[in-house]
Protein backbone atom coordinates (compact mmCIF):
# COMPACT_ATOMS: atom_id res chain seq x y z
CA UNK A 1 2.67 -19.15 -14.33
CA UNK A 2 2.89 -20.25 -17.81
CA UNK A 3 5.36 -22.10 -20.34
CA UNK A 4 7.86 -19.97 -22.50
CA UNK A 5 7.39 -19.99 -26.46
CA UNK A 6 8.41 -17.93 -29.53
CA UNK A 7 6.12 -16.99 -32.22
CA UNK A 8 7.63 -14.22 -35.27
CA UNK A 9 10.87 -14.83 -33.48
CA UNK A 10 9.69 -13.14 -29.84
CA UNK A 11 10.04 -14.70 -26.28
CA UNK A 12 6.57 -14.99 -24.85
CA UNK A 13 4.87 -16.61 -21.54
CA UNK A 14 1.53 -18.75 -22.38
CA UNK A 15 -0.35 -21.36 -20.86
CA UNK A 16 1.91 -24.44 -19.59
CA UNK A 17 0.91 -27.44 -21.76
CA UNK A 18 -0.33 -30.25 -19.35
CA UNK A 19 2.58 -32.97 -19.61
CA UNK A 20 5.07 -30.05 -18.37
CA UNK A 21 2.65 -29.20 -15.49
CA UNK A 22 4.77 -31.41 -13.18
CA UNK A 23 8.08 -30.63 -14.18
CA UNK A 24 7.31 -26.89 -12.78
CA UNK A 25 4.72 -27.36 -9.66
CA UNK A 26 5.76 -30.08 -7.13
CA UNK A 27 3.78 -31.01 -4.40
CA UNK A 28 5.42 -30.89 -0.83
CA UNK A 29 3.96 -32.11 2.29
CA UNK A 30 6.78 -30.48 4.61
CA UNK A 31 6.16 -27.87 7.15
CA UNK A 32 5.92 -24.43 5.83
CA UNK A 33 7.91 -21.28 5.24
CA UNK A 34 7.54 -18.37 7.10
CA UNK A 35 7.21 -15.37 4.80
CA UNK A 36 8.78 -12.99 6.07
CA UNK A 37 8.27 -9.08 4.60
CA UNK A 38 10.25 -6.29 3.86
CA UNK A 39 10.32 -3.23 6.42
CA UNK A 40 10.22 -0.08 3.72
CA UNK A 41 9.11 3.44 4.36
CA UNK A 42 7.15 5.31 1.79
CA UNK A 43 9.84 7.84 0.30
CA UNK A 44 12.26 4.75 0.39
CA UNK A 45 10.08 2.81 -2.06
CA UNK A 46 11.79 1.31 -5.09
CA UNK A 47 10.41 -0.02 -8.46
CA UNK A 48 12.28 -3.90 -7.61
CA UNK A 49 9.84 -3.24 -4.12
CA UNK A 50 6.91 -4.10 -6.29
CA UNK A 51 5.20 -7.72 -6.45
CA UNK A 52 6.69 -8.75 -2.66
CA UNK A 53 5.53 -9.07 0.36
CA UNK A 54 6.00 -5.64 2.40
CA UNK A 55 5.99 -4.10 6.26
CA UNK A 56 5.24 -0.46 6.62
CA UNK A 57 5.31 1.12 10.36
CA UNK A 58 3.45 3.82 11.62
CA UNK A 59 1.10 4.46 9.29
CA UNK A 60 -2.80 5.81 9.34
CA UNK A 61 -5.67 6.07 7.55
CA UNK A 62 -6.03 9.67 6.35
CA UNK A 63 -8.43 11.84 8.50
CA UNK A 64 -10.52 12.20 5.43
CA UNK A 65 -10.60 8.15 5.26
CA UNK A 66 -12.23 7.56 8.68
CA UNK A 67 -15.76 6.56 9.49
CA UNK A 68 -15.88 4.34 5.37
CA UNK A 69 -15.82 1.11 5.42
CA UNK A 70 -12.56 -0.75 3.21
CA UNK A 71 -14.57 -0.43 -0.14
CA UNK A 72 -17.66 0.20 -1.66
CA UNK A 73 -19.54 -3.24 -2.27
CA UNK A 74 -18.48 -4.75 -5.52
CA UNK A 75 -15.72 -2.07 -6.95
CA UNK A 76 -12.36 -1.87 -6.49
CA UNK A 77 -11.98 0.68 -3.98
CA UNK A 78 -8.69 3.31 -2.86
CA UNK A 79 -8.08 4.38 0.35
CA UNK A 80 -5.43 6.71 1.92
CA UNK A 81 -2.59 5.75 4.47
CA UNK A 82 -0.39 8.48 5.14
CA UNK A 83 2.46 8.66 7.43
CA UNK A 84 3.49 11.23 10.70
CA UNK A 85 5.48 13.16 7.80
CA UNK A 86 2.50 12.98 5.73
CA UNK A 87 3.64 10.79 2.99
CA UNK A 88 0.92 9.00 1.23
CA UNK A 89 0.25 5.42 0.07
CA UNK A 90 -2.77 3.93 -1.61
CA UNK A 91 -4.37 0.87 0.06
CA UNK A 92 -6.73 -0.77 -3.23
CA UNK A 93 -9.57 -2.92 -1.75
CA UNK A 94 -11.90 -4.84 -3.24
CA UNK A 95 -15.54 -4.80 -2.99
CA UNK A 96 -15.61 -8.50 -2.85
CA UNK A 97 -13.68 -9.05 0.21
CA UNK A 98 -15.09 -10.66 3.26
CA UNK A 99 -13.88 -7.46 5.19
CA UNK A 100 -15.51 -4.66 2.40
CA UNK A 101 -17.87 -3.76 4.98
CA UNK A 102 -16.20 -3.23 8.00
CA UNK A 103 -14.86 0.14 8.81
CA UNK A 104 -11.48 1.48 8.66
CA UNK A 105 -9.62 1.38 11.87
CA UNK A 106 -8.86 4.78 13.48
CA UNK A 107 -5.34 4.24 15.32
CA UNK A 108 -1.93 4.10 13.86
CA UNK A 109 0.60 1.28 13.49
CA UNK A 110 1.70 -1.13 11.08
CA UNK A 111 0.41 -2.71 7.89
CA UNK A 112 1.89 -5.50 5.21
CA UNK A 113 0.46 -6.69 1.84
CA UNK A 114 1.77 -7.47 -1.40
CA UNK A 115 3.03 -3.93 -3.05
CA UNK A 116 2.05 -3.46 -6.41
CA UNK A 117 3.08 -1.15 -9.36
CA UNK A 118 -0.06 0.47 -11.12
CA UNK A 119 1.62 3.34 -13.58
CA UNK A 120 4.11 5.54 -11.46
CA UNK A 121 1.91 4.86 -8.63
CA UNK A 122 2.48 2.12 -5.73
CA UNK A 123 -0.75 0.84 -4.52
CA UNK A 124 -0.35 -1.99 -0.79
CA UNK A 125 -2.98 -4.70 -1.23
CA UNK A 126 -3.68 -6.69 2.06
CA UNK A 127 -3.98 -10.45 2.17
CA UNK A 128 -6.83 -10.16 5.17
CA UNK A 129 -7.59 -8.01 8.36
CA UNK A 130 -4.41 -9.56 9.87
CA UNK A 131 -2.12 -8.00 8.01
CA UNK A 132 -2.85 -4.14 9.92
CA UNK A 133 -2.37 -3.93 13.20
CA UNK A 134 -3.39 -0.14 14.16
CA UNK A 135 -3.58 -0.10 18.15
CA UNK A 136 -1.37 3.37 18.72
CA UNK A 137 -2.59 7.09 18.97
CA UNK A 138 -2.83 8.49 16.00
CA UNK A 139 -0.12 10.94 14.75
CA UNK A 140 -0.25 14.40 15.68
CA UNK A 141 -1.39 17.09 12.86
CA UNK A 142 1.06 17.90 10.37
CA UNK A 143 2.14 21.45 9.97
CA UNK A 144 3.22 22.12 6.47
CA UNK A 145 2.67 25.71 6.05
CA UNK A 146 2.61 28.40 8.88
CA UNK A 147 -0.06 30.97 9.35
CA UNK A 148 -0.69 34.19 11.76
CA UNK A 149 -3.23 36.35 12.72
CA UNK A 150 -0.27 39.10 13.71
CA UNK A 151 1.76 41.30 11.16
CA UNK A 152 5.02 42.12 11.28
CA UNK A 153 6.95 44.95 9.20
CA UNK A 154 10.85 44.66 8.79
CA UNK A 155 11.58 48.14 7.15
CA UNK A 156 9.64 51.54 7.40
CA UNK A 157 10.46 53.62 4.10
CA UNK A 158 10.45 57.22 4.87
CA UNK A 159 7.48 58.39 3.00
CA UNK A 160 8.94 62.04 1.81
C-alpha cells in the first residue's frame, strides 16, 4: 500500500504521506466479509490466479514429503503437493510459523492459501493449519510408464 508519484517522468508506488493515510484506509466496525476462494486445479492455473485467495481439491503431500515437519526451523522451506494425476504444486513454509514443527499430514483432501507467482513457478502459501483439511485415503500410485518382466517378439526374420 503506498501513494503514487513520478520522478524522471515514471509512475511509481512509495510510501503514503501521513495526511493522505485516511483518505485510503477507513476504519469499519461492521460485520465482516466472508472470503470466499477460488476452486482451481493445478494444470488450470493462470498467471491473473496469482496474489488471491485459492481452493485446491484432492491434493497430497508427495510420498517423499511424509514423516518432515512443514519447514525447517527458521528458513523458508518447500514442500510437495501433488495431485491423483500427479501434477505438482509447491507449498513455501516458513520456519517461523507457529506450525514449523508439526508434521505433514498423511491423507488427501483439500487445501487454500494465497497463490503466489515466484518466476514461472506457482508456489500456495497457507494462512494457518486451517486452511488443509486432509482426512481422505490417499491416492492410489500413479502409473506413468509400464514395465514387464515377459518379452514379446512381433516378427521372426528368417535367418538364411
Amino acid at each position: 500500500m503506498g501513494g503514487v508519484f513520478t520522478s524522471f517522468g515514471n509512475v511509481s508506488v512509495g510510501r503514503l504521506p501521513y495526511n493522505q493515510v485516511f483518505e485510503h484506509v477507513f476504519v469499519a466496525c461492521g460485520e465482516g466479509a466472508v472470503l470466499e476462494p477460488d476452486v482451481i486445479t493445478i494444470p488450470d492455473l493462470q498467471d491473473n490466479n496469482a496474489g488471491t485467495l485459492v481452493q485446491f481439491q484432492n491434493l497430497e503431500f508427495s510420498a517423499g514429503e511424509l514423516g518432515n515437519p512443514f519447514a525447517e526451523k527458521e528458513a523458508e522451506t518447500e514442500r510437495l503437493l501433488v495431485d491423483c494425476e500427479d501434477n505438482e504444486l509447491i507449498l513455501l513454509n516458513s520456519g517461523f510459523a507457529d506450525f514449523q514443527s508439526i508434521l505433514l499430514p498423511e491423507g488427501r483432501g483439500n487445501i487454500t492459501g494465497v497463490l503466489i507467482r515466484d518466476g514461472n513457478d506457482f508456489k500456495l502459501v497457507i494462512r494457518d493449519l486451517t486452511d488443509i483439511e486432509f482426512g481422505q485415503e490417499r491416492c492410489e500410485d500413479f502409473v506413468d510408464e509400464f514395465t514387464s518382466n515377459t518379452i514379446f517378439f512381433s516378427e521372426l526374420a528368417d535367418p538364411r
